[in-house]
N, C-alpha and C. Protein backbone atom coordinates (compact mmCIF):
# COMPACT_ATOMS: atom_id res chain seq x y z
N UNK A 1 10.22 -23.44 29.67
CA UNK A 1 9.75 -22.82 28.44
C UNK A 1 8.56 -21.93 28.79
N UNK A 2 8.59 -20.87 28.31
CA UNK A 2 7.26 -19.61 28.79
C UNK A 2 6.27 -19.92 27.66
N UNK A 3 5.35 -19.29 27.58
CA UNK A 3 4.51 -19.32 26.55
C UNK A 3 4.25 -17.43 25.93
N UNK A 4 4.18 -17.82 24.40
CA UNK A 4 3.99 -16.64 23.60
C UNK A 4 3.49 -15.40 23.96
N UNK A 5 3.98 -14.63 24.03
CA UNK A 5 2.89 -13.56 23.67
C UNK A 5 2.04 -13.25 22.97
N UNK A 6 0.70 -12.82 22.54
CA UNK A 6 -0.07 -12.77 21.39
C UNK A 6 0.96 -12.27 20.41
N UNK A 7 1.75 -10.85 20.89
CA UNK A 7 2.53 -9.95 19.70
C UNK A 7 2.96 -10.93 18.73
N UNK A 8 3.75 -11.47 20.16
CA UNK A 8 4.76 -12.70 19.22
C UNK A 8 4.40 -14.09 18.34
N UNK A 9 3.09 -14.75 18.50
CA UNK A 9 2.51 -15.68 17.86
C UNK A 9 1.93 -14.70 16.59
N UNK A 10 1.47 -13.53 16.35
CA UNK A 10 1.08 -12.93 15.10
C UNK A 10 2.58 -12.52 14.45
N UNK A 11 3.91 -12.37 14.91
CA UNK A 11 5.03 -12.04 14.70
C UNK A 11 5.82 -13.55 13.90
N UNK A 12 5.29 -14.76 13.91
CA UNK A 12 5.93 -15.70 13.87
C UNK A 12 5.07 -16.46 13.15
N UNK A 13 3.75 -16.12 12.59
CA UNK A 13 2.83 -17.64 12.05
C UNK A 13 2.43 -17.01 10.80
N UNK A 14 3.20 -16.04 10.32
CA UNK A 14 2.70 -15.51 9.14
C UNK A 14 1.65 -14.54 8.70
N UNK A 15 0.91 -14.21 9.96
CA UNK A 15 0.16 -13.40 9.77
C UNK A 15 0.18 -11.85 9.64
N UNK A 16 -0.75 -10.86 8.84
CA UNK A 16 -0.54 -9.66 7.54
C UNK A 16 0.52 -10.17 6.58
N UNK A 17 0.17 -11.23 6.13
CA UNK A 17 1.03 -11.72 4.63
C UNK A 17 -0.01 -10.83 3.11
N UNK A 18 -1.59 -11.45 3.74
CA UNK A 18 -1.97 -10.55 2.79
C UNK A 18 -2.15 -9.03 3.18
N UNK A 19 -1.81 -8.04 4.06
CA UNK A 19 -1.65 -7.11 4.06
C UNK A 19 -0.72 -6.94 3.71
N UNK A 20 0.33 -7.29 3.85
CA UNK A 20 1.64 -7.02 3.14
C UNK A 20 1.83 -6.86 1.28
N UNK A 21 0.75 -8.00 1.21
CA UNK A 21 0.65 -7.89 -0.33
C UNK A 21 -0.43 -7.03 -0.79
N UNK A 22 -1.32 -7.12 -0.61
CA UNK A 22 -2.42 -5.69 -0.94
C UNK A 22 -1.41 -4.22 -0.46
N UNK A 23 -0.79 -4.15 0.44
CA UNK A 23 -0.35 -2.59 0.36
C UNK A 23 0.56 -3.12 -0.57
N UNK A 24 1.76 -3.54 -0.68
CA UNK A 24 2.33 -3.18 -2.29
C UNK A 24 1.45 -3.33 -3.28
N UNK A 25 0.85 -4.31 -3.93
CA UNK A 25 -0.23 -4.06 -5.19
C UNK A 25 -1.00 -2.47 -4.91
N UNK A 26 -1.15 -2.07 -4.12
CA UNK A 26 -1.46 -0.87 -3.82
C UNK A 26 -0.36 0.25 -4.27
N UNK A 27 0.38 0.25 -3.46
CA UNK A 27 2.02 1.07 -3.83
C UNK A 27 2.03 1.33 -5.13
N UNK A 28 2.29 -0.27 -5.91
CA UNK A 28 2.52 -0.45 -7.40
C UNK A 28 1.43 0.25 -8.64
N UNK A 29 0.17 0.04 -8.06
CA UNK A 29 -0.74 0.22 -8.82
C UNK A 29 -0.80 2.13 -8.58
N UNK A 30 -0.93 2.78 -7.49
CA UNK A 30 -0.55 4.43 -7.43
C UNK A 30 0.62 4.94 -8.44
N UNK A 31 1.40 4.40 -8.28
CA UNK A 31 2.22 4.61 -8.63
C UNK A 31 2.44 4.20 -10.28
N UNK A 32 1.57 3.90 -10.69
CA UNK A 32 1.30 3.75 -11.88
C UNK A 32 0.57 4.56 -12.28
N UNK A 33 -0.43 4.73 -12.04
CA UNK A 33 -1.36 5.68 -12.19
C UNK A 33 -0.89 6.97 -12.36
N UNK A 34 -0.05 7.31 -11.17
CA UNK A 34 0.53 8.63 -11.05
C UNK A 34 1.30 8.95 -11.84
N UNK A 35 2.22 7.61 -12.63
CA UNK A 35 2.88 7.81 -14.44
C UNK A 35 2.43 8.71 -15.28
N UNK A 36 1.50 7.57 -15.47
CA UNK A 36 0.31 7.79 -16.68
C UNK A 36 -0.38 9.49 -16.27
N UNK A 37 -0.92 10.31 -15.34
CA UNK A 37 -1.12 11.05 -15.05
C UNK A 37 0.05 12.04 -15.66
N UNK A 38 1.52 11.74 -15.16
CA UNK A 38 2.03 12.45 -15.78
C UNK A 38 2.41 12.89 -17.27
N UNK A 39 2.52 11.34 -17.98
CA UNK A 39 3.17 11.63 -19.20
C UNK A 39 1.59 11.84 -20.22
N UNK A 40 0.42 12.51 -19.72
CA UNK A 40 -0.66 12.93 -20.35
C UNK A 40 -0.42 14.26 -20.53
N UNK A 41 0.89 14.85 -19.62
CA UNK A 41 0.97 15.82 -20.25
C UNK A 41 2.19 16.79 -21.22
N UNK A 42 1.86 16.81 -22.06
CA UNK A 42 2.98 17.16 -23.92
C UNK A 42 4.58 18.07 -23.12
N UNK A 43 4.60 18.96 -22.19
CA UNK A 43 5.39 19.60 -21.51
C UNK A 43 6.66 18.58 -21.03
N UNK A 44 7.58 18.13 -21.84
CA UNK A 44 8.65 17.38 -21.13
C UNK A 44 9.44 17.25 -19.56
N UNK A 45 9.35 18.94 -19.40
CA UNK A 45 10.32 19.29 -18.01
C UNK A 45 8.45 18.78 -17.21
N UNK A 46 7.56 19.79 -17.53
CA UNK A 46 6.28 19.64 -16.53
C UNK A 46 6.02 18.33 -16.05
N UNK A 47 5.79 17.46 -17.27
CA UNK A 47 5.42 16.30 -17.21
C UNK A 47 6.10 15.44 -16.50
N UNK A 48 7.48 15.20 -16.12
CA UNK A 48 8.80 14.61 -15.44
C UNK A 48 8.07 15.05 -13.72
N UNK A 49 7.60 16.22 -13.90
CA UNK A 49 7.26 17.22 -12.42
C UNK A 49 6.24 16.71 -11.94
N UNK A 50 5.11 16.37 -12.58
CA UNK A 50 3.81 15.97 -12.39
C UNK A 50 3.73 14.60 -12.19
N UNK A 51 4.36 13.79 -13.27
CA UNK A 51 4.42 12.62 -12.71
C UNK A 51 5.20 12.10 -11.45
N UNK A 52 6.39 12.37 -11.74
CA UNK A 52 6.62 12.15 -9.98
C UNK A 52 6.23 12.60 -9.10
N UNK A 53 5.55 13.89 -8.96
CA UNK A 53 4.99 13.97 -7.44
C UNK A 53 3.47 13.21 -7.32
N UNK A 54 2.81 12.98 -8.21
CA UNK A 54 1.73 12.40 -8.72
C UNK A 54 1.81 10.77 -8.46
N UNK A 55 2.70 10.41 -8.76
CA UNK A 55 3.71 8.68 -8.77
C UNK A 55 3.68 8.87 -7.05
N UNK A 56 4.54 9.50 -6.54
CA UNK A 56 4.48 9.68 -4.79
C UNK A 56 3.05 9.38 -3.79
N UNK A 57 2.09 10.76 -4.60
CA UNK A 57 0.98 10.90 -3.90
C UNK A 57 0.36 9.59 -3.74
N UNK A 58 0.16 9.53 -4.80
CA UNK A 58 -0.84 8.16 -5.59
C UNK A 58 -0.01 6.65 -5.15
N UNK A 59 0.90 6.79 -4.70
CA UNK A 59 1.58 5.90 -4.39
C UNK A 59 1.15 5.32 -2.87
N UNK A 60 1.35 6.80 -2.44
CA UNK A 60 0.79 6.38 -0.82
C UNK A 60 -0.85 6.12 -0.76
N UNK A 61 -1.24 6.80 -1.13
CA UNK A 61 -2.84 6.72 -1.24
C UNK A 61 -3.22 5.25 -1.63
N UNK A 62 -2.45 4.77 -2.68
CA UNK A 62 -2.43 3.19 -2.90
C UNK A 62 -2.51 2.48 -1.97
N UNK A 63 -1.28 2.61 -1.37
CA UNK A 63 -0.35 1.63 -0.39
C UNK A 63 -1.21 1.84 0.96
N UNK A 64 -2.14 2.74 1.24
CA UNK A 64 -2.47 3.02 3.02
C UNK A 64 -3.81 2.46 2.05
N UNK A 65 -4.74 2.13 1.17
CA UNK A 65 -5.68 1.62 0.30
C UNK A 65 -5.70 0.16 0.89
N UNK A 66 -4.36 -0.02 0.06
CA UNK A 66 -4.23 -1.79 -0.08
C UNK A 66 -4.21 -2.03 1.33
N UNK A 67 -3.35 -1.68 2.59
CA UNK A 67 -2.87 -1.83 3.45
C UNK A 67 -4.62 -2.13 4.52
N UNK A 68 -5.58 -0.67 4.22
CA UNK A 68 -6.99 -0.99 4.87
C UNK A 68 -7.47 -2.20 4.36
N UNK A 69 -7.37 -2.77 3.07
CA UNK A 69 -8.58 -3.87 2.24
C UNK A 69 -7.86 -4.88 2.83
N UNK A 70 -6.30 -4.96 2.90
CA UNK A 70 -5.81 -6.51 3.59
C UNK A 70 -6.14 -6.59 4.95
N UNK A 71 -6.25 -5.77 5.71
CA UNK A 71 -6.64 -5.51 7.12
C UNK A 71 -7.92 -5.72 7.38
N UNK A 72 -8.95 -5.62 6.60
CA UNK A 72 -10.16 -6.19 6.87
C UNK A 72 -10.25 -7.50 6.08
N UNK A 73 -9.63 -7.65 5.20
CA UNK A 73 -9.17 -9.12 5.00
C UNK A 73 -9.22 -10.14 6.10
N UNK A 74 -8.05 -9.64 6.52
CA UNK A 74 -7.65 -10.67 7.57
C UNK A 74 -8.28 -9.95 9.27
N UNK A 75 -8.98 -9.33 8.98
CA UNK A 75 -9.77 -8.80 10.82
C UNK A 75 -9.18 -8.23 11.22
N UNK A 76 -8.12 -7.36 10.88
CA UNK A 76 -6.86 -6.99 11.64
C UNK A 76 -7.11 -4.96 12.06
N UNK A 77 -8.05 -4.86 11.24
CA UNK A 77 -8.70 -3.39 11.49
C UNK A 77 -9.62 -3.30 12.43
N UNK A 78 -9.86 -1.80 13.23
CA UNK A 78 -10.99 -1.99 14.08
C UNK A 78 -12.42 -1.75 14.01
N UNK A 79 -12.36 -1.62 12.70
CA UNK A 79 -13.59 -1.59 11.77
C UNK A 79 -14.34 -3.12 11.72
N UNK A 80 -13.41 -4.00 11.32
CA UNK A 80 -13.64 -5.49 11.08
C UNK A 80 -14.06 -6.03 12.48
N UNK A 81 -14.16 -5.91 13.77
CA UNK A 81 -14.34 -6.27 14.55
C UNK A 81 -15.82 -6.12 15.15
């Protein structure tokens, strides 16, 4: 029997569970935002336009958000170190 690799003991014990969950609550929450951004505005076709690319942007901006706060969460950034 060999012994682990680091990769593989962070690959197997559950760890970025809460990064995993802060970048979606992240995702989710952009992407909400970026809705609401859109349907503020009265223009039916515009508003459909704005919000989804707005829903996208804001989406990622979320998600790479959540993804930094769980990462210093759990030490996993090289900031946290």
């Amino acid at each position: 029997m060999r012994e682990l690799a680091p990769s593989e003991i962070l690959a197997v014990s559950g760890c970025g569970m809460i990064q995993d969950i802060t970048t979606t609550v992240g995702k989710q929450a952009g992407s909400l935002i970026g809705n609401i951004l859109g349907s503020l505005i009265p223009v039916p076709f515009i508003s459909g336009l704005v919000g989804s690319v707005a829903s996208t942007l804001f989406g990622n901006i979320g998600g790479w958000l959540g993804s930094f706060v769980g990462g210093l969460v759990e030490g996993r950034n090289k900031s946290a170190a």
